[in-house]
N, C-alpha and C. Protein backbone atom coordinates (compact mmCIF):
# COMPACT_ATOMS: atom_id res chain seq x y z
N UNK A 1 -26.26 -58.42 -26.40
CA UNK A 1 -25.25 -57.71 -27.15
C UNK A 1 -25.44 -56.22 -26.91
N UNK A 2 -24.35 -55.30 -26.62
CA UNK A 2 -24.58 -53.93 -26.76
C UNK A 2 -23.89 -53.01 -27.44
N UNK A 3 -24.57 -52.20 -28.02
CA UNK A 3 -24.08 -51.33 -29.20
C UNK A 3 -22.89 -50.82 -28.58
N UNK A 4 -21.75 -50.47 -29.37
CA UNK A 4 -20.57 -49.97 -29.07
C UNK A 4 -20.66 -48.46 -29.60
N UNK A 5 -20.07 -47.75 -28.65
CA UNK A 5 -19.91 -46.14 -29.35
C UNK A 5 -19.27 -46.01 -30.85
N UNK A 6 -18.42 -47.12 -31.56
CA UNK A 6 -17.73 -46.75 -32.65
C UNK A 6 -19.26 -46.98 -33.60
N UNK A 7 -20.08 -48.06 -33.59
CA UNK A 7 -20.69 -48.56 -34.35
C UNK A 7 -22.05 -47.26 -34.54
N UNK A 8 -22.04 -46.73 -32.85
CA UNK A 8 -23.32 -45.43 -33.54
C UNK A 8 -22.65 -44.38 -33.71
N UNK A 9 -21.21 -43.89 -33.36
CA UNK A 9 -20.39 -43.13 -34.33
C UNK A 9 -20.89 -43.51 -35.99
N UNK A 10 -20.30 -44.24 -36.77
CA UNK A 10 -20.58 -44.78 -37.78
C UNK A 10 -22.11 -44.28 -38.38
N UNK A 11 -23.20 -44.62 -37.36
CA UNK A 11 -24.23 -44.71 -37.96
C UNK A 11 -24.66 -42.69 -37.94
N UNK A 12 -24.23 -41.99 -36.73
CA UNK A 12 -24.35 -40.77 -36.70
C UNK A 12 -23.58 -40.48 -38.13
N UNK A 13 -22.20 -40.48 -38.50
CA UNK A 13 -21.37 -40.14 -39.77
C UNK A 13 -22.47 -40.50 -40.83
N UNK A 14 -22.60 -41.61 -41.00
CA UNK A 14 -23.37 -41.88 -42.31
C UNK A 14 -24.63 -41.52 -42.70
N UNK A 15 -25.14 -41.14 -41.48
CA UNK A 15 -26.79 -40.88 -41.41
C UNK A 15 -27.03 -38.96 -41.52
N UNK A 16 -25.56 -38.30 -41.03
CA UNK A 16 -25.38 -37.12 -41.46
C UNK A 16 -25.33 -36.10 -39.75
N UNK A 17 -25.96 -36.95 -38.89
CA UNK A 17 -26.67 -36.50 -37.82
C UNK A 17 -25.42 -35.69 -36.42
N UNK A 18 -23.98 -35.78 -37.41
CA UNK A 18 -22.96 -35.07 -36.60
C UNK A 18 -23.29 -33.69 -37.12
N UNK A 19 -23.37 -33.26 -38.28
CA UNK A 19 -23.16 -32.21 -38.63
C UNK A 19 -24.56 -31.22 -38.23
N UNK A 20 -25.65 -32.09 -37.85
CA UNK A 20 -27.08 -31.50 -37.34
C UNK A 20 -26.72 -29.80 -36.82
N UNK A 21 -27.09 -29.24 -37.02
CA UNK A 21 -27.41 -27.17 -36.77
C UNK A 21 -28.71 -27.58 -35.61
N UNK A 22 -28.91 -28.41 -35.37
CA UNK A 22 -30.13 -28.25 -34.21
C UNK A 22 -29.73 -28.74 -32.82
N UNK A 23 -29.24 -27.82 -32.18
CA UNK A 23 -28.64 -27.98 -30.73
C UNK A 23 -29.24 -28.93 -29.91
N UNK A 24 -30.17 -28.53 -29.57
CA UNK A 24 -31.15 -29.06 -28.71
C UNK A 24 -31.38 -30.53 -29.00
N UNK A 25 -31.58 -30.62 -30.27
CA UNK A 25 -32.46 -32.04 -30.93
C UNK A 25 -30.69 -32.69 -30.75
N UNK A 26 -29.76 -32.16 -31.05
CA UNK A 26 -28.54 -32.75 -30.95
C UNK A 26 -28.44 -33.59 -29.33
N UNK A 27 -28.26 -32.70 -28.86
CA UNK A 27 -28.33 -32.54 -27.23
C UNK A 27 -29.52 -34.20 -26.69
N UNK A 28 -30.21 -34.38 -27.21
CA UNK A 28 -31.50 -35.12 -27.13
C UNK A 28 -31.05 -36.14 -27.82
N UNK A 29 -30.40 -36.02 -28.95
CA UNK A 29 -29.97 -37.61 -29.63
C UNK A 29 -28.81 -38.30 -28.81
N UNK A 30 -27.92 -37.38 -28.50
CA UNK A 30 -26.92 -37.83 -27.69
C UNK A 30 -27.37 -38.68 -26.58
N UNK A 31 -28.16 -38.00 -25.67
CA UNK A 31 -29.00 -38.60 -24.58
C UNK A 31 -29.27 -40.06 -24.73
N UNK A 32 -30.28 -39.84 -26.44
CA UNK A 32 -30.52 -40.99 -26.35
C UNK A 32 -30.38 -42.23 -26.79
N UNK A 33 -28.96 -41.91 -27.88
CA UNK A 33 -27.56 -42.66 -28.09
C UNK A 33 -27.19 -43.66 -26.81
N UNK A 34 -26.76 -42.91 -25.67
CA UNK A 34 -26.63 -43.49 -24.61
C UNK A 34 -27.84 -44.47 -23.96
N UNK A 35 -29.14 -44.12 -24.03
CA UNK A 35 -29.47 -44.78 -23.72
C UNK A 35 -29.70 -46.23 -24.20
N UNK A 36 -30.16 -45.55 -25.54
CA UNK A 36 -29.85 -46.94 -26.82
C UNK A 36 -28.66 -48.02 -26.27
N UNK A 37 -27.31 -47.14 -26.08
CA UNK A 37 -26.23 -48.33 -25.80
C UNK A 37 -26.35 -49.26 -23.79
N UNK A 38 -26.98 -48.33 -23.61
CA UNK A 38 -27.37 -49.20 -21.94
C UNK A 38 -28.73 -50.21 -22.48
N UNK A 39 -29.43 -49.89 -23.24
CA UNK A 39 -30.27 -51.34 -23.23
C UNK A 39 -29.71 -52.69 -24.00
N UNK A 40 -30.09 -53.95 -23.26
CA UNK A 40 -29.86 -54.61 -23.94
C UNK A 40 -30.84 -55.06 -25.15
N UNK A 41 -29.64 -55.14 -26.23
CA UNK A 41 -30.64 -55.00 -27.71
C UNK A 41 -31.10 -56.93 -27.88
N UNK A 42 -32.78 -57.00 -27.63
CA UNK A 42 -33.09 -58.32 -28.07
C UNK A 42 -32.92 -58.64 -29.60
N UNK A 43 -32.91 -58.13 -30.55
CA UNK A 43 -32.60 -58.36 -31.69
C UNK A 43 -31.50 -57.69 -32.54
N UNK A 44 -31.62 -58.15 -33.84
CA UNK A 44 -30.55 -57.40 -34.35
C UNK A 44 -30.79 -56.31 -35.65
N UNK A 45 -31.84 -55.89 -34.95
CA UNK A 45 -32.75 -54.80 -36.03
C UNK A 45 -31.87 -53.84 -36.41
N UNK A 46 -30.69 -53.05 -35.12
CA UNK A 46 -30.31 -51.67 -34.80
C UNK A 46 -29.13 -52.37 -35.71
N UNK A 47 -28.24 -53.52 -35.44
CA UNK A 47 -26.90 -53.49 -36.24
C UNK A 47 -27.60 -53.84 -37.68
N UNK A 48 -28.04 -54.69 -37.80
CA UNK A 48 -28.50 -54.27 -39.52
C UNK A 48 -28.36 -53.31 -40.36
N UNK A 49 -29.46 -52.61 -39.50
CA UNK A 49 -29.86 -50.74 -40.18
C UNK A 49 -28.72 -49.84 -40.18
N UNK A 50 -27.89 -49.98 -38.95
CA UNK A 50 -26.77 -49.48 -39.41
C UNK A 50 -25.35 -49.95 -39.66
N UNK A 51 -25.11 -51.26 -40.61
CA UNK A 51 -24.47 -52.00 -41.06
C UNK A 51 -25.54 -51.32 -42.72
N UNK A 52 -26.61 -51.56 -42.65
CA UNK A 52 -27.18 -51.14 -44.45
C UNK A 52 -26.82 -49.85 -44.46
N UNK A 53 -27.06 -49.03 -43.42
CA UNK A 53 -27.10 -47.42 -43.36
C UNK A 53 -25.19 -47.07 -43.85
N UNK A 54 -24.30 -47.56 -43.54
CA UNK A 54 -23.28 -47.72 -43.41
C UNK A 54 -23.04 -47.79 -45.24
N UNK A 55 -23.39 -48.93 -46.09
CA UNK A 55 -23.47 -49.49 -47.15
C UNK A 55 -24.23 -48.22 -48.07
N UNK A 56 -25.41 -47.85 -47.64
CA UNK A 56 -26.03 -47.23 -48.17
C UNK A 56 -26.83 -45.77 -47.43
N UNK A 57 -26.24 -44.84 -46.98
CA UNK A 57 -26.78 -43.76 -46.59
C UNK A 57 -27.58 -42.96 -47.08
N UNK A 58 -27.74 -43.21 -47.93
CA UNK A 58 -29.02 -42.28 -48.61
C UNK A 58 -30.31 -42.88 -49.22
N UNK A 59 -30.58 -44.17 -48.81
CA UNK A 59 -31.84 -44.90 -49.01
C UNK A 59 -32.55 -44.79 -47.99
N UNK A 60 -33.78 -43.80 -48.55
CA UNK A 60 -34.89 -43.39 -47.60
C UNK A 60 -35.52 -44.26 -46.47
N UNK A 61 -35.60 -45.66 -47.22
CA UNK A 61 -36.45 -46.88 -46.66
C UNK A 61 -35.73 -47.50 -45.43
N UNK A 62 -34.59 -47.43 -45.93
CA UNK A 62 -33.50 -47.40 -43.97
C UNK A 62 -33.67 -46.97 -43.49
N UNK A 63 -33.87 -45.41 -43.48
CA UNK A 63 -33.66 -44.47 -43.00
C UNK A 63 -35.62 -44.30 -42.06
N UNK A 64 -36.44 -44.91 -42.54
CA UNK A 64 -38.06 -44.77 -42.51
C UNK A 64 -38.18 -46.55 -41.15
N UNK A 65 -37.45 -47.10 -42.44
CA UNK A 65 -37.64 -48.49 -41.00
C UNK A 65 -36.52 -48.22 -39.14
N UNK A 66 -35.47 -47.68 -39.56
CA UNK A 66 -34.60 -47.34 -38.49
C UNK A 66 -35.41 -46.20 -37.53
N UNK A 67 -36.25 -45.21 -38.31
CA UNK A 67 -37.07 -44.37 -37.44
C UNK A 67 -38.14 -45.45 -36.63
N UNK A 68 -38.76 -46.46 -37.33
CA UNK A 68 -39.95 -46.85 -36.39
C UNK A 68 -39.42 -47.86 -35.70
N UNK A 69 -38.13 -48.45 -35.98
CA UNK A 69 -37.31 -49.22 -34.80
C UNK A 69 -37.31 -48.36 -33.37
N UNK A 70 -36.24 -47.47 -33.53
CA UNK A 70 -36.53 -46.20 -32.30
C UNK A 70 -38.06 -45.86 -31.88
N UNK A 71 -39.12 -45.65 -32.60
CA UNK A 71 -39.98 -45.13 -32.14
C UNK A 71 -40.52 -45.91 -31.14
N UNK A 72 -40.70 -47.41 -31.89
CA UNK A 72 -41.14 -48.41 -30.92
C UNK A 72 -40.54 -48.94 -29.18
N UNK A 73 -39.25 -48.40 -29.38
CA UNK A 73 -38.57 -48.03 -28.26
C UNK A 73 -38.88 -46.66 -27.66
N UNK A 74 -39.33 -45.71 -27.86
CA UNK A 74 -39.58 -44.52 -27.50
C UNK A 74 -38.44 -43.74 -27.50
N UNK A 75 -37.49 -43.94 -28.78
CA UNK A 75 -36.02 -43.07 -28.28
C UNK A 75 -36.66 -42.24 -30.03
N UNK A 76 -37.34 -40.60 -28.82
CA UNK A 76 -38.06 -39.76 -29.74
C UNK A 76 -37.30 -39.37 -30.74
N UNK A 77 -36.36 -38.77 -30.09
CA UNK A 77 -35.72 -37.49 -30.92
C UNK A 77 -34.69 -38.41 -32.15
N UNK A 78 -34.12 -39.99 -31.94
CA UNK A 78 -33.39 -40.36 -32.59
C UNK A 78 -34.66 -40.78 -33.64
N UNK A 79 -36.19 -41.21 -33.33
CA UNK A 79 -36.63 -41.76 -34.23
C UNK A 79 -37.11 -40.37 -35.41
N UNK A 80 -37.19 -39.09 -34.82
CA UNK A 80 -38.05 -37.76 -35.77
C UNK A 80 -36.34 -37.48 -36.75
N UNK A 81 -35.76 -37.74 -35.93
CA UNK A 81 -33.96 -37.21 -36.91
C UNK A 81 -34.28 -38.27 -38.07
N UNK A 82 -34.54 -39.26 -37.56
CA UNK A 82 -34.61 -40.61 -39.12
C UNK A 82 -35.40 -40.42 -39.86
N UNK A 83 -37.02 -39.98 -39.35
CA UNK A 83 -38.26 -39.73 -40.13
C UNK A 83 -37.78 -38.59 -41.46
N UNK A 84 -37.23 -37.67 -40.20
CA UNK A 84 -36.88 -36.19 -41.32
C UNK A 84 -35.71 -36.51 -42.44
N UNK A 85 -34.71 -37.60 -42.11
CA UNK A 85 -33.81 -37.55 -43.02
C UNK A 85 -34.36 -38.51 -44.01
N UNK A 86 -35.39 -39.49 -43.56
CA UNK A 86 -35.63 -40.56 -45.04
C UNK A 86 -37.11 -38.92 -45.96
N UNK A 87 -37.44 -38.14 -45.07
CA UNK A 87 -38.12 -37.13 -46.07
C UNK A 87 -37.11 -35.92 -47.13
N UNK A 88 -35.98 -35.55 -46.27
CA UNK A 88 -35.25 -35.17 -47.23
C UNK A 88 -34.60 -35.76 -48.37
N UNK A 89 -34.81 -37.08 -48.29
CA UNK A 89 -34.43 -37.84 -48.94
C UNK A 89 -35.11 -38.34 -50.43
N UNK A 90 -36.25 -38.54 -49.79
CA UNK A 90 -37.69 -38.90 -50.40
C UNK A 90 -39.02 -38.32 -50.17
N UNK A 91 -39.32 -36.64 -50.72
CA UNK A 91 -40.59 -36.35 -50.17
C UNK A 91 -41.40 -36.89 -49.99
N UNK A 92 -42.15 -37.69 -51.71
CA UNK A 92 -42.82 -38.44 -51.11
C UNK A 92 -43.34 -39.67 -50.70
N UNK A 93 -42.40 -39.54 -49.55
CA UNK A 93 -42.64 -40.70 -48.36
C UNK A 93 -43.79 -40.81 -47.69
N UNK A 94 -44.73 -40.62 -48.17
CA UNK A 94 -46.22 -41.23 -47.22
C UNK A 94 -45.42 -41.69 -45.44
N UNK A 95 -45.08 -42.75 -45.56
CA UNK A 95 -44.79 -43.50 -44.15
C UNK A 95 -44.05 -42.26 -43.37
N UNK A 96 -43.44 -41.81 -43.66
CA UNK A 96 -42.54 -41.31 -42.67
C UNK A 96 -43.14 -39.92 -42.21
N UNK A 97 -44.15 -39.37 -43.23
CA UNK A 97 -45.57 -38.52 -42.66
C UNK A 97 -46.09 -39.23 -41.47
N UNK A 98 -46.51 -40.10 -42.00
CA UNK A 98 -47.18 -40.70 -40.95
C UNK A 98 -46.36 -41.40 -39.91
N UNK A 99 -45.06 -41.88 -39.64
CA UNK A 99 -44.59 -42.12 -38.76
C UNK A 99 -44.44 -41.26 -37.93
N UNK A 100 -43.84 -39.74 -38.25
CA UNK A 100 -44.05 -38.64 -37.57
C UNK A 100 -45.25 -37.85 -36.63
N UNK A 101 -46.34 -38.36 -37.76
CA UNK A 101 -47.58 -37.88 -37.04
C UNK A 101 -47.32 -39.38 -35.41
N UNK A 102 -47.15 -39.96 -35.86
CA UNK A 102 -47.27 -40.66 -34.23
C UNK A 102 -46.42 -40.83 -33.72
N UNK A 103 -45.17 -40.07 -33.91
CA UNK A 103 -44.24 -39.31 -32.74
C UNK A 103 -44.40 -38.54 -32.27
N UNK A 104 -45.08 -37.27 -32.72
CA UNK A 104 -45.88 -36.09 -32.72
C UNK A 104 -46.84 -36.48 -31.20
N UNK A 105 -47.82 -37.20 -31.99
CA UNK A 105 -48.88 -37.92 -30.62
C UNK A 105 -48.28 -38.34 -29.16
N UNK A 106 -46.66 -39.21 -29.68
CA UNK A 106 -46.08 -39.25 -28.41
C UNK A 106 -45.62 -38.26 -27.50
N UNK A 107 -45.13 -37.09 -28.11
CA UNK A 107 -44.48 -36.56 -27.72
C UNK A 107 -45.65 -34.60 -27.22
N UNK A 108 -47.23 -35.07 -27.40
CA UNK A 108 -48.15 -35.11 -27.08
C UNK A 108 -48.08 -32.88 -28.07
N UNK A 109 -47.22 -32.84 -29.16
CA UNK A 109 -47.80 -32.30 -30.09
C UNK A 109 -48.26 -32.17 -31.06
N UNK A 110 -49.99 -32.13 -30.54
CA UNK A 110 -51.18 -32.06 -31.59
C UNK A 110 -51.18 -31.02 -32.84
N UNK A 111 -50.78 -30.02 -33.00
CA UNK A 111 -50.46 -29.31 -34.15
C UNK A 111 -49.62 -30.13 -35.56
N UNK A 112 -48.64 -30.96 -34.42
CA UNK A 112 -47.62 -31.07 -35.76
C UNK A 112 -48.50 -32.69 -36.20
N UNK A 113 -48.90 -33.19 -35.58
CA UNK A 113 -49.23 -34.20 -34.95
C UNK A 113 -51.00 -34.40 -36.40
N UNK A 114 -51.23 -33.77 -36.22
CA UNK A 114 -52.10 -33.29 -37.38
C UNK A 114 -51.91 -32.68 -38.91
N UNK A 115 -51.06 -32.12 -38.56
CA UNK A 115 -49.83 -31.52 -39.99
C UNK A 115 -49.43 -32.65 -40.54
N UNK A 116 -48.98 -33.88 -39.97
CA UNK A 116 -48.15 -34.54 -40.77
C UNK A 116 -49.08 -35.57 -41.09
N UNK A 117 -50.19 -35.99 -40.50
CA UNK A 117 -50.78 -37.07 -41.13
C UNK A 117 -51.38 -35.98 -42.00
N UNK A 118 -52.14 -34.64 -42.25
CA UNK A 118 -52.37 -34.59 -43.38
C UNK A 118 -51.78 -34.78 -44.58
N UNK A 119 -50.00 -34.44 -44.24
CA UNK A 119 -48.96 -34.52 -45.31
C UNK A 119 -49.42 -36.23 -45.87
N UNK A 120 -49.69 -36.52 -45.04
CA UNK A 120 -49.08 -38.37 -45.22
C UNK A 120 -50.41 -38.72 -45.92
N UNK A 121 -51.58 -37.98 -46.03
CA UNK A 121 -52.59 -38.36 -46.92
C UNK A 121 -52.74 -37.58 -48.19
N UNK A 122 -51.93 -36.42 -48.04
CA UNK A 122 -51.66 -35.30 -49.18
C UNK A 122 -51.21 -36.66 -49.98
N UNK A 123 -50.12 -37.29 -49.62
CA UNK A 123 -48.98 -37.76 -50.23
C UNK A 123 -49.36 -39.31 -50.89
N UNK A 124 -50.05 -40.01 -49.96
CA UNK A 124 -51.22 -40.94 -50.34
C UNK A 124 -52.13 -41.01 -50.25
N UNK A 125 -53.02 -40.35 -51.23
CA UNK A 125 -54.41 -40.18 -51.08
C UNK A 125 -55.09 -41.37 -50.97
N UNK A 126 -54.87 -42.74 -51.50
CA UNK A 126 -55.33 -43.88 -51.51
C UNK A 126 -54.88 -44.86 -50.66
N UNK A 127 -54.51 -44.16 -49.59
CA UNK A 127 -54.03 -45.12 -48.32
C UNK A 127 -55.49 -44.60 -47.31
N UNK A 128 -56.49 -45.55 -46.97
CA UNK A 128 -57.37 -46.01 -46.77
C UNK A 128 -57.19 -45.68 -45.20
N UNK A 129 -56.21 -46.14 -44.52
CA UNK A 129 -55.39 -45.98 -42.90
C UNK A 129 -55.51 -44.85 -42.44
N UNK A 130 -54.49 -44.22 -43.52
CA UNK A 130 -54.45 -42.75 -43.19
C UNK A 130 -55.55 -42.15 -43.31
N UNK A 131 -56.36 -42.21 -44.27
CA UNK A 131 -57.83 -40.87 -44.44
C UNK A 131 -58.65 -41.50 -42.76
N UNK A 132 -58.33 -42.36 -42.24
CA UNK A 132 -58.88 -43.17 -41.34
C UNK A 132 -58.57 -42.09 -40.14
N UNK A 133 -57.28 -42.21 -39.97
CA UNK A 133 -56.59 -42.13 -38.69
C UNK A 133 -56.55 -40.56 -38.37
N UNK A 134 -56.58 -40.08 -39.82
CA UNK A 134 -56.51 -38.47 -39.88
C UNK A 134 -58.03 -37.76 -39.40
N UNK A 135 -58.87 -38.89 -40.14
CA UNK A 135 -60.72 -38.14 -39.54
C UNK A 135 -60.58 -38.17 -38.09
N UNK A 136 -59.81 -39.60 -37.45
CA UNK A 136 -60.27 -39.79 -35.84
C UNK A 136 -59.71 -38.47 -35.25
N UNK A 137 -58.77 -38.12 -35.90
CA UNK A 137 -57.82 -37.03 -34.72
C UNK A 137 -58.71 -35.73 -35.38
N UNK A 138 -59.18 -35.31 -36.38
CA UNK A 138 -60.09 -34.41 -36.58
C UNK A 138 -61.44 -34.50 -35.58
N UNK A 139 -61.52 -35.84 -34.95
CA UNK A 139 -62.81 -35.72 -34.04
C UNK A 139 -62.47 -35.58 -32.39
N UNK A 140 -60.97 -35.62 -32.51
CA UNK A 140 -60.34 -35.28 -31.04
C UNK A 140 -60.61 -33.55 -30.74
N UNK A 141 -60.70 -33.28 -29.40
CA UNK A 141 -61.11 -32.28 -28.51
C UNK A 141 -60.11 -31.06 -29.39
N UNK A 142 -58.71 -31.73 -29.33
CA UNK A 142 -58.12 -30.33 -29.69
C UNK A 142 -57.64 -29.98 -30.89
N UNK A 143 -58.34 -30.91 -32.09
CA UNK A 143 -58.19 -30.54 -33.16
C UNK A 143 -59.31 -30.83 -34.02
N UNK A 144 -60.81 -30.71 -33.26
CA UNK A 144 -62.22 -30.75 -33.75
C UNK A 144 -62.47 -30.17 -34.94
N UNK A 145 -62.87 -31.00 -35.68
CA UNK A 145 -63.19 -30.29 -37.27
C UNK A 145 -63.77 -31.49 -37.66
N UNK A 146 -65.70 -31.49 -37.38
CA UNK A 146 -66.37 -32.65 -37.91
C UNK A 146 -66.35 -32.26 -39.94
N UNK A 147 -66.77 -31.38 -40.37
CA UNK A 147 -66.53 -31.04 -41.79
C UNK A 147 -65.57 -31.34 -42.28
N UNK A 148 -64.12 -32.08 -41.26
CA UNK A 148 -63.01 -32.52 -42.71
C UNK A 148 -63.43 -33.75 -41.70
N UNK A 149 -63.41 -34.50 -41.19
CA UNK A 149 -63.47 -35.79 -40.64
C UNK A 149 -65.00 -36.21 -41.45
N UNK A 150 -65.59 -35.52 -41.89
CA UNK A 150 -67.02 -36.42 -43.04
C UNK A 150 -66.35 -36.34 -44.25
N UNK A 151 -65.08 -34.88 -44.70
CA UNK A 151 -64.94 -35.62 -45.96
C UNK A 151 -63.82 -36.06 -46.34
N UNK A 152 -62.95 -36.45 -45.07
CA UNK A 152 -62.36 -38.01 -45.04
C UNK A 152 -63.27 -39.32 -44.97
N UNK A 153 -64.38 -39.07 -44.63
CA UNK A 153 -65.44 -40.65 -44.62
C UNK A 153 -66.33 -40.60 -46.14
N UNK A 154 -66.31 -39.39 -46.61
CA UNK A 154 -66.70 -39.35 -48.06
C UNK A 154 -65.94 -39.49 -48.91
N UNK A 155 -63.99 -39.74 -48.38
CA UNK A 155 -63.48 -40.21 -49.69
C UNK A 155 -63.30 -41.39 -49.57
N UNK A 156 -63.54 -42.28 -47.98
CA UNK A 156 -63.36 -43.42 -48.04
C UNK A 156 -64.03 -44.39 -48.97
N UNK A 157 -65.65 -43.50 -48.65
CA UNK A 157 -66.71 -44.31 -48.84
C UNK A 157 -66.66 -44.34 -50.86
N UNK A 158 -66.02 -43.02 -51.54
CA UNK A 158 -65.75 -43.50 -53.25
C UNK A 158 -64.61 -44.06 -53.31
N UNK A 159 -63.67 -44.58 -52.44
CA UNK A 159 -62.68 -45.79 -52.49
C UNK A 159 -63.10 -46.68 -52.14
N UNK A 160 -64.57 -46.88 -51.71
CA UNK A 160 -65.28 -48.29 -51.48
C UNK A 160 -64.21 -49.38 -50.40
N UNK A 161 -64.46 -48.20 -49.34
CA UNK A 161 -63.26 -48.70 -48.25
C UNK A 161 -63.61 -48.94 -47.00
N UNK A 162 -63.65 -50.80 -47.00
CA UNK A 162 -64.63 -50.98 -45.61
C UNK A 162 -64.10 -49.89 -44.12
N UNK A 163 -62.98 -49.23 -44.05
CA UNK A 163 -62.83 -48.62 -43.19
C UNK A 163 -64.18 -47.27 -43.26
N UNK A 164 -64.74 -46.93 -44.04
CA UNK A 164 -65.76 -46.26 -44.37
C UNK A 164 -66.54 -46.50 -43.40
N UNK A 165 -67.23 -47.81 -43.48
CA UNK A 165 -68.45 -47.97 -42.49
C UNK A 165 -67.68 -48.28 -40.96
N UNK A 166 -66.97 -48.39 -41.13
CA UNK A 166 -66.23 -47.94 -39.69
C UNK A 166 -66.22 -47.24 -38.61
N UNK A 167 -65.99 -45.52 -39.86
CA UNK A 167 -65.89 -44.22 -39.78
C UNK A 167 -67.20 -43.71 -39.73
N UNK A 168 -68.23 -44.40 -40.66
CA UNK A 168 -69.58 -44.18 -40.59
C UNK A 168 -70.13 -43.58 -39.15
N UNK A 169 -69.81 -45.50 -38.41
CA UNK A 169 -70.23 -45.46 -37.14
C UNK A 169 -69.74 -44.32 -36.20
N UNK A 170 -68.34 -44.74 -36.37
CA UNK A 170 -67.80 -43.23 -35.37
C UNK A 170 -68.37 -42.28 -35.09
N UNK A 171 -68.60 -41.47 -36.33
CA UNK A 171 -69.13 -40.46 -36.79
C UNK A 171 -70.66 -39.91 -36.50
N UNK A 172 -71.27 -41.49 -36.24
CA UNK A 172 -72.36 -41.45 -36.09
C UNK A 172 -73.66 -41.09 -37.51
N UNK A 173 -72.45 -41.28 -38.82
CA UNK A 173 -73.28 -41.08 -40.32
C UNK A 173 -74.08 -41.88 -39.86
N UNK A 174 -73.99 -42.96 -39.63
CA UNK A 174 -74.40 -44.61 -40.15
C UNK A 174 -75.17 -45.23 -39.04
């Protein structure tokens, strides 16, 4: 089955993403609009989301699952437009911090890429994953900082969070 231009018309209208002020990122969704409609879609994840998106445009959680649909496809710029609109939507969105942080990774910037999983642990401090995923990239080359990557493994370890001894090892605590 392949997406028809009226149907991601539709989903651009409802999702807000005509009226976008960001040229470039515009320029880049378009791109990859098109490409979206040249693959063939094995499931029916994309008409769903925007058949619900359609129904309901301003529910963050569409807007957070439709980003990691795209991401998993690698169609960047359509999946960071979804991330950002289920956050304007819903600050705090933990997931869509963190979905971002690993678009960020794809799209191989480490600044933002680090920014947003901190957001995404600001936002859930008791997501166990994240204090996880955020120490490892604190122990990467270009964003080295062993002093917050121990006390991400020191809050694991008072959430009594087998990812702790995990991190231990990593770390080389343990």
């Amino acid at each position: 089955m392949r997406l028809s231009l009226t149907i991601l018309s539709v989903l651009m209208l409802c999702t807000g993403m005509v009226s976008s002020a960001r040229a470039q990122s515009g320029i880049g969704q378009v791109e990859q609009f098109q490409k979206l409609q040249e693959q063939q879609v094995v499931d029916n994840r994309f008409m769903d989301y925007f058949q619900a998106l359609a129904k309901n445009p301003r529910d963050p959680k569409l807007h957070l699952a439709l980003a990691q649909v795209y991401l998993e496809r690698d169609l960047l710029e359509l999946s960071q437009e979804s991330f950002q609109r289920a956050l304007i939507l819903d600050s705090q969105l933990a997931a869509a911090h963190y979905g971002l942080s690993k678009l960020y990774r794809k799209k191989k910037l480490k600044a933002h890429e680090v920014y947003e999983m901190e957001q995404a642990v600001a936002t859930a401090p008791e997501n166990g994953e994240y204090r996880y995923d955020l120490a490892v990239l604190y122990m990467e080359p270009d964003s080295f900082d062993f002093k917050k990557a121990k006390s991400q493994y020191k809050a694991l370890q008072k959430m009594e969070s087998p990812l702790a001894t995990k991190l231990g090892k990593y770390l080389e605590l343990e």
